[in-house]
N, C-alpha and C. Protein backbone atom coordinates (compact mmCIF):
# COMPACT_ATOMS: atom_id res chain seq x y z
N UNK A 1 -73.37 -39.01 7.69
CA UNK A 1 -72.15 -39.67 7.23
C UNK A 1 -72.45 -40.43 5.95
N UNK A 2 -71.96 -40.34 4.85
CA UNK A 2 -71.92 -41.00 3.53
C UNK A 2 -70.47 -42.06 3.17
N UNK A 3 -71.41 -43.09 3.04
CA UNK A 3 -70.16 -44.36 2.84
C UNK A 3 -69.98 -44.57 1.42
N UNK A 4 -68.48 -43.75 0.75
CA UNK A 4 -68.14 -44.16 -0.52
C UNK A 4 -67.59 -45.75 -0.92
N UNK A 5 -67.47 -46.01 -2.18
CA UNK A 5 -66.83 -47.04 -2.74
C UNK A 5 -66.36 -46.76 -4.07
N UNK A 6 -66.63 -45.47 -4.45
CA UNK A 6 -65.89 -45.18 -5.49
C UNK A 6 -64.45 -43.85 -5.67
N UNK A 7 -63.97 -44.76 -4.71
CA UNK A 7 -62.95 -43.56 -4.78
C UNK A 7 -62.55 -42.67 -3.79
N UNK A 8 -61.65 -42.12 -3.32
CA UNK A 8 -61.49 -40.89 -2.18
C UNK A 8 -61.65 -39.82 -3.13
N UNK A 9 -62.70 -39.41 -4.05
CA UNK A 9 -62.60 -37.82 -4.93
C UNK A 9 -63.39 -37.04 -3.40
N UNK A 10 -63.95 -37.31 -2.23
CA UNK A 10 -63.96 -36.08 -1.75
C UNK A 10 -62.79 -35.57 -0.94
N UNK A 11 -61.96 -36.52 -0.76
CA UNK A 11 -60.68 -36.22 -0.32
C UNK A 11 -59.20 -35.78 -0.76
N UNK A 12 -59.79 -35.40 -2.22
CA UNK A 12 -59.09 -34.61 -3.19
C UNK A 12 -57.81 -35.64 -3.88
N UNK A 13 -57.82 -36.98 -3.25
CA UNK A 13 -57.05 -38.14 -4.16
C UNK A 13 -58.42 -39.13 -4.96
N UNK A 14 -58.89 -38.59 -6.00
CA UNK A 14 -60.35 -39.79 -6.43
C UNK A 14 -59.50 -40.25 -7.08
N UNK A 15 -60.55 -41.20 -8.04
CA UNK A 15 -60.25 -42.10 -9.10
C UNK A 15 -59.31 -41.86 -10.65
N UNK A 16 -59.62 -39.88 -10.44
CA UNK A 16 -58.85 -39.63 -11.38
C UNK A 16 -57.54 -39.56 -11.32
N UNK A 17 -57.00 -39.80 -10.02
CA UNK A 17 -55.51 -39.77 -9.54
C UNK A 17 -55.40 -41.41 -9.86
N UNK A 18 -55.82 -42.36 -9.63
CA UNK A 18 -55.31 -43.73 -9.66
C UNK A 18 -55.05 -44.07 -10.84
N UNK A 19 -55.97 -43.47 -11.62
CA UNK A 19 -55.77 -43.36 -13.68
C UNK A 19 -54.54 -42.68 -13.90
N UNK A 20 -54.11 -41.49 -13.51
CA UNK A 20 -52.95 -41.02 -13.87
C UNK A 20 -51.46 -41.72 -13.21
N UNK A 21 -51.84 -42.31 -11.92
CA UNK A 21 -51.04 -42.63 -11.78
C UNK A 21 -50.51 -43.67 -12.42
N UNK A 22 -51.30 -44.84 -12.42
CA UNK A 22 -51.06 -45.69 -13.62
C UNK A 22 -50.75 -45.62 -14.66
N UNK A 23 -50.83 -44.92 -15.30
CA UNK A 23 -50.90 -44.59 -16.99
C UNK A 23 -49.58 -43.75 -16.88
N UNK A 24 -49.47 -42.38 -16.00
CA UNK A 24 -47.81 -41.66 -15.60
C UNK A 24 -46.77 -42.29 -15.81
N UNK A 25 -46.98 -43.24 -14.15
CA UNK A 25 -46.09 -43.13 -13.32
C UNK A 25 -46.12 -44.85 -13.37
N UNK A 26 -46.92 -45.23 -13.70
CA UNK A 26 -46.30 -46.90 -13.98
C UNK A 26 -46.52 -47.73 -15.87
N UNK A 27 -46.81 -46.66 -16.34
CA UNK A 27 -47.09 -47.22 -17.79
C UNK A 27 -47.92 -48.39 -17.74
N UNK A 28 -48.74 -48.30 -17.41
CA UNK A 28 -49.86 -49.37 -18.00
C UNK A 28 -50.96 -48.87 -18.86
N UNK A 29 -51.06 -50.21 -19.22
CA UNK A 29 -52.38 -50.21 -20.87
C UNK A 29 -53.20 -51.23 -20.51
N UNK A 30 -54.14 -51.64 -21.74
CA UNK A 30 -54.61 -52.24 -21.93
C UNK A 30 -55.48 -52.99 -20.38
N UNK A 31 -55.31 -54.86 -20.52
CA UNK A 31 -55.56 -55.14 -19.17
C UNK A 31 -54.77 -55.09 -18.19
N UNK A 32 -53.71 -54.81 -18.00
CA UNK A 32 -52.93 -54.78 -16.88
C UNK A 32 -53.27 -53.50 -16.48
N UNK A 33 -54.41 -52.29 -17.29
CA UNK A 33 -54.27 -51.12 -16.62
C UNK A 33 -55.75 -51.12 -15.64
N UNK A 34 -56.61 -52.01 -16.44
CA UNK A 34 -57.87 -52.58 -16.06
C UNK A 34 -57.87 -53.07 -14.94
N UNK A 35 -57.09 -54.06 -15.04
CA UNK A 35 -56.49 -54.67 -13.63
C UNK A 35 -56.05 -53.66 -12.12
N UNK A 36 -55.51 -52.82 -12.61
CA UNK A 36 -55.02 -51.67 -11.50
C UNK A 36 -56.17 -51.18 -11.03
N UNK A 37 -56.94 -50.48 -11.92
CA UNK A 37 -57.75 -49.77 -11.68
C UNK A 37 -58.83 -50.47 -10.80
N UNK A 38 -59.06 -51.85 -11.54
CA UNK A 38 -60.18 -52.29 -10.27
C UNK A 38 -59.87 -52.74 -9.00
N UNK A 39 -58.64 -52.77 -8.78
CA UNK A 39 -57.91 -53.40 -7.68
C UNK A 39 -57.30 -52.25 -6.90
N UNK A 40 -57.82 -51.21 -7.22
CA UNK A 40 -56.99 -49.95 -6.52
C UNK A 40 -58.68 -49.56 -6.15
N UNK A 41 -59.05 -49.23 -7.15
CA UNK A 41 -60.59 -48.16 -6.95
C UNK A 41 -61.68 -49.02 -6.13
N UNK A 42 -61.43 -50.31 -6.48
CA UNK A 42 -62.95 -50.66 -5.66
C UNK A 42 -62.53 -51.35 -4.08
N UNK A 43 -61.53 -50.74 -3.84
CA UNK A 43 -61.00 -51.35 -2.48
C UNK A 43 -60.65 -49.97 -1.84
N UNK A 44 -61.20 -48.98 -2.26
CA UNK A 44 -60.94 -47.65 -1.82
C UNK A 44 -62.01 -47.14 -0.80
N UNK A 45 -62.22 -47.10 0.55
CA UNK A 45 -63.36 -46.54 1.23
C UNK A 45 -63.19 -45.03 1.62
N UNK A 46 -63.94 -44.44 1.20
CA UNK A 46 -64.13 -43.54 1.68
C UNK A 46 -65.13 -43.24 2.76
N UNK A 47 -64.94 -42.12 3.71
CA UNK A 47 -66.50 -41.69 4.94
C UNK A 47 -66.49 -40.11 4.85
N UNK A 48 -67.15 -39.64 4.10
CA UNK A 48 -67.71 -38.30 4.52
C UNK A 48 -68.63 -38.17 5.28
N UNK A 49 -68.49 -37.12 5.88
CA UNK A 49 -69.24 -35.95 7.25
C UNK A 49 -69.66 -34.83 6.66
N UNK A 50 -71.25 -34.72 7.17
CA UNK A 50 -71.55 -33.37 6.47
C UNK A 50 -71.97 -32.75 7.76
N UNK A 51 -71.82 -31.44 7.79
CA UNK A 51 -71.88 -30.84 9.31
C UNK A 51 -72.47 -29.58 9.26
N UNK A 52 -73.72 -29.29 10.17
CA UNK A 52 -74.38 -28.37 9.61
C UNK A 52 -73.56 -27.08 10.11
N UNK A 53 -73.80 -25.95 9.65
CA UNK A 53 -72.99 -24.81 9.74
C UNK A 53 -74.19 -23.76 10.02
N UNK A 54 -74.17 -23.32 11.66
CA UNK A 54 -74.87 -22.29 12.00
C UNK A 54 -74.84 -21.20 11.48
N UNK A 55 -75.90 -20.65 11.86
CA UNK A 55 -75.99 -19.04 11.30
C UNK A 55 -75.05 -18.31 12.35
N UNK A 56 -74.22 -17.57 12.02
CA UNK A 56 -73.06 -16.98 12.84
C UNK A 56 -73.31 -15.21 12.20
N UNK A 57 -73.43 -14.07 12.82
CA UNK A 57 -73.20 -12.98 12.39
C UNK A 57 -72.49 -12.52 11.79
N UNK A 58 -71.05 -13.17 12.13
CA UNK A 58 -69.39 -12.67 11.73
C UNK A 58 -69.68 -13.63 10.29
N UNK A 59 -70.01 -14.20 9.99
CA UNK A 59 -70.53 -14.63 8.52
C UNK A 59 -71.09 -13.83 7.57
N UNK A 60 -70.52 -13.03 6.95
CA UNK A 60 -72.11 -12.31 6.46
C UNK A 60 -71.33 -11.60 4.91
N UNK A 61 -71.63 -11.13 3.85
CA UNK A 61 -71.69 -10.66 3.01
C UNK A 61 -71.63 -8.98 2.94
N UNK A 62 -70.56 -8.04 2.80
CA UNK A 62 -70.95 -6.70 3.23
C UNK A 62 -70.54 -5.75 1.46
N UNK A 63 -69.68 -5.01 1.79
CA UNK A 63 -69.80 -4.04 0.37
C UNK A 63 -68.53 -3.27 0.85
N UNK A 64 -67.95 -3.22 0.05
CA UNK A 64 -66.34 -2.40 -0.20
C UNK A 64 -66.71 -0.43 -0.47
N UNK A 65 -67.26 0.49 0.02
CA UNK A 65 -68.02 1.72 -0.65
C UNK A 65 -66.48 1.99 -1.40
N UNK A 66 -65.05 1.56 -1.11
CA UNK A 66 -63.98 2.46 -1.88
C UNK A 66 -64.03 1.73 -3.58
N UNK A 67 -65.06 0.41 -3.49
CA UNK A 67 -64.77 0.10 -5.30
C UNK A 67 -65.83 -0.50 -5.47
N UNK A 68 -66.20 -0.44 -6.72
CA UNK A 68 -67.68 -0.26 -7.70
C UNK A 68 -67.38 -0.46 -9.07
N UNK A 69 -67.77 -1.25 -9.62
CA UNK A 69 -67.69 -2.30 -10.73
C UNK A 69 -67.95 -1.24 -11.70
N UNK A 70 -68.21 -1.40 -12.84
CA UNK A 70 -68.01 -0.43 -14.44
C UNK A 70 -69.92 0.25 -14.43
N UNK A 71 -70.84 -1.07 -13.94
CA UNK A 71 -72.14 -0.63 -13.68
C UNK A 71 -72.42 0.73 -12.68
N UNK A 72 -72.05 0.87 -11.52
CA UNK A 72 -71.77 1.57 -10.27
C UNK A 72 -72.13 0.43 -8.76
N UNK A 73 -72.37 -0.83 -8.97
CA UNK A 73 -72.29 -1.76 -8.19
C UNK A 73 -70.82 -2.19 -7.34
N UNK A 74 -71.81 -2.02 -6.39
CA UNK A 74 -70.78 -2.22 -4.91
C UNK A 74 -69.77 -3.33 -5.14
N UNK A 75 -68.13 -3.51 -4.72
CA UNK A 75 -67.66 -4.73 -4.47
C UNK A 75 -67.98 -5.51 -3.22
N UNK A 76 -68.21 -6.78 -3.45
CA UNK A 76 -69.14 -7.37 -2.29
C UNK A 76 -67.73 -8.13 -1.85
N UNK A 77 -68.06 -8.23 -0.11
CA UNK A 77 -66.82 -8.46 1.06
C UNK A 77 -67.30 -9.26 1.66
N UNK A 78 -66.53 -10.38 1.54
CA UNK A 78 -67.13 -12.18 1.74
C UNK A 78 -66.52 -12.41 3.22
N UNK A 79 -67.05 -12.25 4.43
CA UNK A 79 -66.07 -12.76 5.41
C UNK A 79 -66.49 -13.92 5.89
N UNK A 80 -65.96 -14.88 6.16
CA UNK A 80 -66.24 -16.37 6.42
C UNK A 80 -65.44 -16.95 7.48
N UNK A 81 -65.56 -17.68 8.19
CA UNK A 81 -65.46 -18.63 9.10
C UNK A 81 -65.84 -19.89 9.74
N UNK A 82 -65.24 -20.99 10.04
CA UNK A 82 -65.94 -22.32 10.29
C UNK A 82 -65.81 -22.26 12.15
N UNK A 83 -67.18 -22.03 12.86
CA UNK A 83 -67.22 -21.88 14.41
C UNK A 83 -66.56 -23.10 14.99
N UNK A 84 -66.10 -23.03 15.88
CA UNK A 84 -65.72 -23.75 16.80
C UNK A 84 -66.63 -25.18 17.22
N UNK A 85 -67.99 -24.50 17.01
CA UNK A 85 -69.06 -25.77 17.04
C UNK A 85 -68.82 -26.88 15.51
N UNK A 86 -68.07 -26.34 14.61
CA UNK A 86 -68.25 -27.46 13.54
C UNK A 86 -67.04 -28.02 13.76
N UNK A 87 -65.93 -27.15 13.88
CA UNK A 87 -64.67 -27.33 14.37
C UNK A 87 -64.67 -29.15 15.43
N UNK A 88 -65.44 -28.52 16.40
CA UNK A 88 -65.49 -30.24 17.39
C UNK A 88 -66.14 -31.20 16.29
N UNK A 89 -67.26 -30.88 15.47
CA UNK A 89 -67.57 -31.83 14.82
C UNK A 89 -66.74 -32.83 13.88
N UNK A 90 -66.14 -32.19 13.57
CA UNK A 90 -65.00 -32.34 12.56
C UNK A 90 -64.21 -33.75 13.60
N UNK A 91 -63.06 -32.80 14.47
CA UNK A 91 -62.65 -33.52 15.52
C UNK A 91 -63.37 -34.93 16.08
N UNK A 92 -64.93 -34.78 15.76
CA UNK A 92 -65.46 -36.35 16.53
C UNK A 92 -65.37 -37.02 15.29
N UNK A 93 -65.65 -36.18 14.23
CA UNK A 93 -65.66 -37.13 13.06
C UNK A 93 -64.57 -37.80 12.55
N UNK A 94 -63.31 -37.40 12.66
CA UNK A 94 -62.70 -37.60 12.25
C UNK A 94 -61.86 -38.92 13.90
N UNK A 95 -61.92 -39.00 14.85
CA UNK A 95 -61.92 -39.70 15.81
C UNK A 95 -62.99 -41.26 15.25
N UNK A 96 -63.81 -40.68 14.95
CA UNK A 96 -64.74 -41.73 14.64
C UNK A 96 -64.49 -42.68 13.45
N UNK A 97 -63.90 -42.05 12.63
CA UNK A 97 -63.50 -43.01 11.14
C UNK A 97 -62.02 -43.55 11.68
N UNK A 98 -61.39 -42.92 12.38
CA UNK A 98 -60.32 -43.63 12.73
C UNK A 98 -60.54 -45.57 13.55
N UNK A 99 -61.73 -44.69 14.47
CA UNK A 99 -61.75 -46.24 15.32
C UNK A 99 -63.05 -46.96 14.04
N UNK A 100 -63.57 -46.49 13.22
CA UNK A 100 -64.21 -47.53 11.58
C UNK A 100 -62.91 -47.82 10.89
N UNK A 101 -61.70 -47.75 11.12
CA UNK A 101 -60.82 -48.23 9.82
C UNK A 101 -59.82 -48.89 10.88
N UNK A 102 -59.70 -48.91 12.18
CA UNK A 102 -59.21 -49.95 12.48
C UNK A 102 -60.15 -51.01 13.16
N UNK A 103 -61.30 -50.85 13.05
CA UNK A 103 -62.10 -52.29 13.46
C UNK A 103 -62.62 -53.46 12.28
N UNK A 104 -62.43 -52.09 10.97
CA UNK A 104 -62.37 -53.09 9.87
C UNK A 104 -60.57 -53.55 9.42
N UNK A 105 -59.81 -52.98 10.23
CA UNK A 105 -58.49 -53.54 9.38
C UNK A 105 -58.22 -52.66 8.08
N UNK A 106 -58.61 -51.54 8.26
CA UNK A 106 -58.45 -50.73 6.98
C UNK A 106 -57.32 -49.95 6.81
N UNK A 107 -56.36 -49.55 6.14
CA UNK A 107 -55.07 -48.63 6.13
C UNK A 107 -55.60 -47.29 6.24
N UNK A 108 -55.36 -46.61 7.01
CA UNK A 108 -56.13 -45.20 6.59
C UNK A 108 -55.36 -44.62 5.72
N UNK A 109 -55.70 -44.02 4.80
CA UNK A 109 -54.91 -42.97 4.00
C UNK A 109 -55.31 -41.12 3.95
N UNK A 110 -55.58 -40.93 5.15
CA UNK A 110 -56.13 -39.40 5.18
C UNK A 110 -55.11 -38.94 5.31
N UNK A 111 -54.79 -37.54 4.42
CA UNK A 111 -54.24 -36.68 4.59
C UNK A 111 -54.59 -35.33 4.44
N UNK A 112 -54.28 -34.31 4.99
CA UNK A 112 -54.56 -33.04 4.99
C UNK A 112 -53.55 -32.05 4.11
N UNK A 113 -53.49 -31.46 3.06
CA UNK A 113 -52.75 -30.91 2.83
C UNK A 113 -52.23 -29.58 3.22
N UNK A 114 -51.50 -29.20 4.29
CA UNK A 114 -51.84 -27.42 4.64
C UNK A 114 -51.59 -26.83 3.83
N UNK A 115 -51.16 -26.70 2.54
CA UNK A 115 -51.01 -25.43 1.70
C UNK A 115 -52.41 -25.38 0.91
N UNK A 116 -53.45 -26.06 1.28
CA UNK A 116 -54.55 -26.07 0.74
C UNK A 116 -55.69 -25.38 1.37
N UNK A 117 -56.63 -23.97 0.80
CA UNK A 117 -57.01 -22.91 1.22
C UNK A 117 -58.03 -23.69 2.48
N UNK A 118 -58.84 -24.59 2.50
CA UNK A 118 -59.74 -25.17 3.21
C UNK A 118 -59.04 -25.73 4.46
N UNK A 119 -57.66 -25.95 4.39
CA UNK A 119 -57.13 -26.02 5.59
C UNK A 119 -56.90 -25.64 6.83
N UNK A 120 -57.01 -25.97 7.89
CA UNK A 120 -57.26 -24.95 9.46
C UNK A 120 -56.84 -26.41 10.38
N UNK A 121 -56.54 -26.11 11.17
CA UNK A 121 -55.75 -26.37 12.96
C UNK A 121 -56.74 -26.55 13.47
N UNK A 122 -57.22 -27.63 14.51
CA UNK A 122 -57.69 -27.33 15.30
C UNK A 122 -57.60 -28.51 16.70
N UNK A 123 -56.91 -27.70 17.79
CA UNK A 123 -56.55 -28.69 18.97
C UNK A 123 -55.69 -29.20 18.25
N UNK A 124 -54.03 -28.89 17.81
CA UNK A 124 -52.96 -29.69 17.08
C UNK A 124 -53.32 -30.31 16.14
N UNK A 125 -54.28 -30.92 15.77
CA UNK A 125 -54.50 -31.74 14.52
C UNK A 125 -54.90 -30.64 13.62
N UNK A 126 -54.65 -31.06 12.12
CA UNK A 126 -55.03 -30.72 10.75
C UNK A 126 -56.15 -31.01 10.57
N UNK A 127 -57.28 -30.55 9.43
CA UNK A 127 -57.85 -30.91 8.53
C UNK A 127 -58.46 -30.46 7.28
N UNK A 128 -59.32 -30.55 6.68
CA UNK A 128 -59.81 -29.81 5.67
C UNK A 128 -61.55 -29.54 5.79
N UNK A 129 -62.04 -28.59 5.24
CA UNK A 129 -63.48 -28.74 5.16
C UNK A 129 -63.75 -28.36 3.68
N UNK A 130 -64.77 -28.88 2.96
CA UNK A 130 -65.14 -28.83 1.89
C UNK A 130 -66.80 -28.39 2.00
N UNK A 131 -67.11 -27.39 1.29
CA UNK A 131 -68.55 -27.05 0.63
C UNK A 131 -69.15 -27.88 0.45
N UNK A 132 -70.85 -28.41 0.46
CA UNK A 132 -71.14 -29.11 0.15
C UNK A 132 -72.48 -28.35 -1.04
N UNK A 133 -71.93 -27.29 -1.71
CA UNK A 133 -72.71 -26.88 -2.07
C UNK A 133 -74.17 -26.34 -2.32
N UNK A 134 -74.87 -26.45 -1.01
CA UNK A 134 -75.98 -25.90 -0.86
C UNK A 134 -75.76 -24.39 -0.01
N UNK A 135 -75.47 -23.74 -1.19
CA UNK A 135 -75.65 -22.35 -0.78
C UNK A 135 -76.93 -21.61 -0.22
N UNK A 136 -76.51 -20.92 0.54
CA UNK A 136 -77.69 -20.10 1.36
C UNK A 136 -77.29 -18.76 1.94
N UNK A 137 -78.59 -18.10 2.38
CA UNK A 137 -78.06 -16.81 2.91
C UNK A 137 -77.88 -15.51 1.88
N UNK A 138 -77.48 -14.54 2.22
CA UNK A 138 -77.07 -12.73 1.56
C UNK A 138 -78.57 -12.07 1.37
N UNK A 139 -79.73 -12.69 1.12
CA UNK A 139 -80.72 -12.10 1.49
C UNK A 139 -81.95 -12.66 2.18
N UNK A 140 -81.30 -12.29 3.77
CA UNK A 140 -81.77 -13.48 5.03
C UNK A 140 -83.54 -12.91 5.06
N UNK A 141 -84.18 -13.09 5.65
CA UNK A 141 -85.66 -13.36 5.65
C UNK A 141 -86.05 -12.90 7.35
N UNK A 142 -86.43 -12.55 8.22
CA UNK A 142 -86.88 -11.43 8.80
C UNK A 142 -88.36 -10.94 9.29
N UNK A 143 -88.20 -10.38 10.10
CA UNK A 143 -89.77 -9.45 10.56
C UNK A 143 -89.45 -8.08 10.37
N UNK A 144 -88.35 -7.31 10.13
CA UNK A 144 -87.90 -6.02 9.84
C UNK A 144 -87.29 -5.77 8.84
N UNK A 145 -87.26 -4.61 8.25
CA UNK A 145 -86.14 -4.21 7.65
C UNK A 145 -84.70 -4.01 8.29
N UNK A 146 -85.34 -3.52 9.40
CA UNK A 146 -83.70 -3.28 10.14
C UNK A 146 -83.22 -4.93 10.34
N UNK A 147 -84.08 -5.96 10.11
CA UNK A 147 -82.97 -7.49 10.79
C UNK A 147 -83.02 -7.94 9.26
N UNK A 148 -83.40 -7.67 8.47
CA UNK A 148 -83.21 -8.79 7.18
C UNK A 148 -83.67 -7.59 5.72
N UNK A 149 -83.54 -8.66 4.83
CA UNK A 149 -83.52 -7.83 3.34
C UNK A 149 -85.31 -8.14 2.95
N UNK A 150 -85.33 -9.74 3.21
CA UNK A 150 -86.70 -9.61 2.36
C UNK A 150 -87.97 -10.26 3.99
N UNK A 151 -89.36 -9.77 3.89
CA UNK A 151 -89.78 -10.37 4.57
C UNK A 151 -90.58 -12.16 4.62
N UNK A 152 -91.15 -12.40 5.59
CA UNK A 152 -91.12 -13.90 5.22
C UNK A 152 -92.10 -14.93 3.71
N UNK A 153 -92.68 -13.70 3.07
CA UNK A 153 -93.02 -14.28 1.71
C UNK A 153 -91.88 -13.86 0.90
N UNK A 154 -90.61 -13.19 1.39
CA UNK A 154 -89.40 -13.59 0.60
C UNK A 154 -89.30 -11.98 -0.47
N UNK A 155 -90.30 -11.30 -0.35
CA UNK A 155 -90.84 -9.92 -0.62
C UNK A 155 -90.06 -8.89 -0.17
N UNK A 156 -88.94 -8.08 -1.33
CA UNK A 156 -88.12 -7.27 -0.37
C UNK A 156 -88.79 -5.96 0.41
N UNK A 157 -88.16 -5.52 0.75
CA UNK A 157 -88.39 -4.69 2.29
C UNK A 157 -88.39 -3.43 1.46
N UNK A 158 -87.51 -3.26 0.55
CA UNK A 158 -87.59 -2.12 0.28
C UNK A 158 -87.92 -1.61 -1.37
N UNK A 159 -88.29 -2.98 -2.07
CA UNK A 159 -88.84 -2.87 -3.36
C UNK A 159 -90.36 -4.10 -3.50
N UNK A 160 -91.43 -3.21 -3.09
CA UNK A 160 -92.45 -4.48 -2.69
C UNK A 160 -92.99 -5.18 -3.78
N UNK A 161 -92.46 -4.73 -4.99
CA UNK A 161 -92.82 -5.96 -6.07
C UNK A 161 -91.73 -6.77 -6.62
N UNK A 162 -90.54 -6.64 -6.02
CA UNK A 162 -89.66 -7.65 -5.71
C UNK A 162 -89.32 -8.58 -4.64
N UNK A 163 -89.54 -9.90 -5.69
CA UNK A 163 -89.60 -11.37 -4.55
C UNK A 163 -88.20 -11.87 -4.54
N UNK A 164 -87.50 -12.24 -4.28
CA UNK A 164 -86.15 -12.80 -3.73
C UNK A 164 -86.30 -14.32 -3.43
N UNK A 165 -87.73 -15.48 -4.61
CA UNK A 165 -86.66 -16.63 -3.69
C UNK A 165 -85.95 -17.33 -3.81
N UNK A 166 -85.31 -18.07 -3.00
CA UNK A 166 -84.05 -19.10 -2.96
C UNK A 166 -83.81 -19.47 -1.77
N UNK A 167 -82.87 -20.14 -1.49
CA UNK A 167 -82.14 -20.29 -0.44
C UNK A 167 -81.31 -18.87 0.27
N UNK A 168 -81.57 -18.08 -0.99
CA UNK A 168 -80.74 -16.84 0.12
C UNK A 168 -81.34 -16.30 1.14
N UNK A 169 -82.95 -16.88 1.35
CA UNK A 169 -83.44 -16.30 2.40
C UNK A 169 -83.27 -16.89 3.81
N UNK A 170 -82.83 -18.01 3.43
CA UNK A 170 -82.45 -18.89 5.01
C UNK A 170 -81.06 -18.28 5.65
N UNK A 171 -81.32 -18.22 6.65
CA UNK A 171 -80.17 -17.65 7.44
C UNK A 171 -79.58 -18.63 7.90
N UNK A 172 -79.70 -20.25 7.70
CA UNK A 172 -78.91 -20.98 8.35
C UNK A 172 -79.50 -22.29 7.54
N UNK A 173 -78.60 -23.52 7.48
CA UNK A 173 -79.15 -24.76 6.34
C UNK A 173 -78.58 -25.54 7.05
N UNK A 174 -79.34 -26.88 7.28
CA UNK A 174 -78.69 -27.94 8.08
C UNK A 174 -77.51 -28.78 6.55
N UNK A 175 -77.15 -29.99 6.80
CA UNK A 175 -76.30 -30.75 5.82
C UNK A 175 -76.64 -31.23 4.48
N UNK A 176 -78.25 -30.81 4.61
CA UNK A 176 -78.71 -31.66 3.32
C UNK A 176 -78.81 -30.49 2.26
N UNK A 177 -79.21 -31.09 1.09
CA UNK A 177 -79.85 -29.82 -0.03
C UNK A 177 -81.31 -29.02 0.52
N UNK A 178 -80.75 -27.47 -0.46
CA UNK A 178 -81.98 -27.02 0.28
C UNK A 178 -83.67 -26.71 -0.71
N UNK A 179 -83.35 -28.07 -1.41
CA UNK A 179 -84.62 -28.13 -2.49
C UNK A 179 -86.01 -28.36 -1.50
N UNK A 180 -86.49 -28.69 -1.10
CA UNK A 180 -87.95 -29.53 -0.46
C UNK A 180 -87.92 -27.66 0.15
N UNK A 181 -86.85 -27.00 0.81
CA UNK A 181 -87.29 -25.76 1.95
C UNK A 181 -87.64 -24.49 0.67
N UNK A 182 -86.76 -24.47 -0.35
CA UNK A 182 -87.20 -23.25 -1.46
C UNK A 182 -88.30 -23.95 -1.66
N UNK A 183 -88.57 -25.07 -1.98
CA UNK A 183 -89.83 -25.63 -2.86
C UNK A 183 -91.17 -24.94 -1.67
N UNK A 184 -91.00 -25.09 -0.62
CA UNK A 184 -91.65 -24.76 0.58
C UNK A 184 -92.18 -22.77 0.43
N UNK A 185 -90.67 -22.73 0.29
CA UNK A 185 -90.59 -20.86 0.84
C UNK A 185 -91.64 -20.38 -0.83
N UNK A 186 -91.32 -20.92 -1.77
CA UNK A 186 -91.68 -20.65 -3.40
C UNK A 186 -93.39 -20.58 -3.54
N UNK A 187 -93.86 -21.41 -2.87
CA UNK A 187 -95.09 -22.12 -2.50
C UNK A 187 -96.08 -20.68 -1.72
N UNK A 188 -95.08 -20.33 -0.70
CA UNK A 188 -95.76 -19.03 -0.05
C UNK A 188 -95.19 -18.17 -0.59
N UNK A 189 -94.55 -17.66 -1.07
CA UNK A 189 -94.23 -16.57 -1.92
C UNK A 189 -95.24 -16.67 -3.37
N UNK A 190 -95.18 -17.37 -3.82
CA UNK A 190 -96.20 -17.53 -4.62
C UNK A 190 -97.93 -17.00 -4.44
N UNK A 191 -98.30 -17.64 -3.37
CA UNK A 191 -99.35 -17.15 -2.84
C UNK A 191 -99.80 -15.72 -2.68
N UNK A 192 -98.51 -15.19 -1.87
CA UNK A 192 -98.82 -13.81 -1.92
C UNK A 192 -99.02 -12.90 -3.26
N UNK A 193 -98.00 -13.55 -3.98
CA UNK A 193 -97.67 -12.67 -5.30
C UNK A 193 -99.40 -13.08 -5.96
N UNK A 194 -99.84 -13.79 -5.89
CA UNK A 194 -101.56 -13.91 -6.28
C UNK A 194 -102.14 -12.90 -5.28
N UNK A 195 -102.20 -12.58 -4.26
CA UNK A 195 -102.36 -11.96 -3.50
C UNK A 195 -102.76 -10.92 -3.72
N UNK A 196 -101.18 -10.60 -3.97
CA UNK A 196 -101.11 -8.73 -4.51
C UNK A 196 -101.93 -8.56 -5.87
N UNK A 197 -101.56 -9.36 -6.68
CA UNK A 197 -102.31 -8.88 -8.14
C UNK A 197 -104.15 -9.31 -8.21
N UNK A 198 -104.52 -10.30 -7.04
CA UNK A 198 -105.74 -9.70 -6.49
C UNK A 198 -106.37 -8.67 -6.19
N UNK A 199 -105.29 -8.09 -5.48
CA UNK A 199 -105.82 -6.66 -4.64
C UNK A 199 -106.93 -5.30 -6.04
């Protein structure tokens, strides 16, 4: 859980909405706009939830064979879903900031917008989920070719002087960034690649 003070921008109303609104929709300048702004923005709490997102099968990255880009490259077929396990998370989390904003006396101002793509239902209530940008996954990591693309020095399966690393080899990333685990996977991939040009 991350405790803001600058703003609701992960809740898609930040600081750049309180500027426009002011300046819009109430004409202010100078210090009276100064005034708004610090009296709006630094009394603004925000609580984000970051929630880790399992490795799920029905997740996965596939290929369109009816269309193929100007190169002869596959169109790639993104299917996505948020499980039911993040789904409750969400639900406690969002239970939980409710009873933090009335033990501090706080107005809540959450809203969900449903015409907004991140939007989903769940148990009657609304909400939203947002990326937290640590991408992972499309070339998962493995003891086979038949279960994964590259094996665990990150070495593909089917071109052995191609290394693959990144985060695309994790098949699953908890909430945080995934720098310290590439820095990790890079480290043994590395090794090998000395390895081979040993041989």
């Amino acid at each position: 859980m991350d405790i803001h003070n600058d703003g609701w921008g992960w809740s898609g109303t930040g600081a750049t909405d309180v500027v426009r609104n002011a300046v819009e929709k109430g004409n202010l300048y100078g210090s009276q706009l100064r005034q708004e702004l610090i009296s709006k923005i630094s009394r603004q709490l925000l609580l984000a939830f970051m929630c880790e997102l399992p490795a799920d099968y029905n997740n996965r990255i596939t290929i369109d064979p009816q269309y193929k880009d100007q190169l002869g490259n596959y169109r790639p077929v993104i299917h996505f879903d948020v499980p039911d396990y993040c789904k409750k998370t969400f639900a406690y989390a969002r239970n939980l900031s409710k009873k933090i904003f009335k033990d501090l006396g706080a107005e809540d101002h959450t809203h969900y917008d449903d015409t907004d793509p991140a939007y989903f239902e769940y148990e009657g209530e609304g909400y939203w989920f947002r990326g937290g940008n640590h991408f992972s996954g499309t070339h998962v990591m493995g003891t086979t070719k038949e279960n994964s693309v590259v094996d665990k020095y990150m070495r593909s399966w089917d071109h052995q002087n191609l290394y693959m690393v990144g985060a695309g080899s994790m098949p699953s990333i908890g909430s945080s960034n995934t720098t310290l685990s590439i820095a990790a996977l890079t480290y043994m991939a590395t090794e090998e690649m000395l390895r081979d040009l040993n041989k």
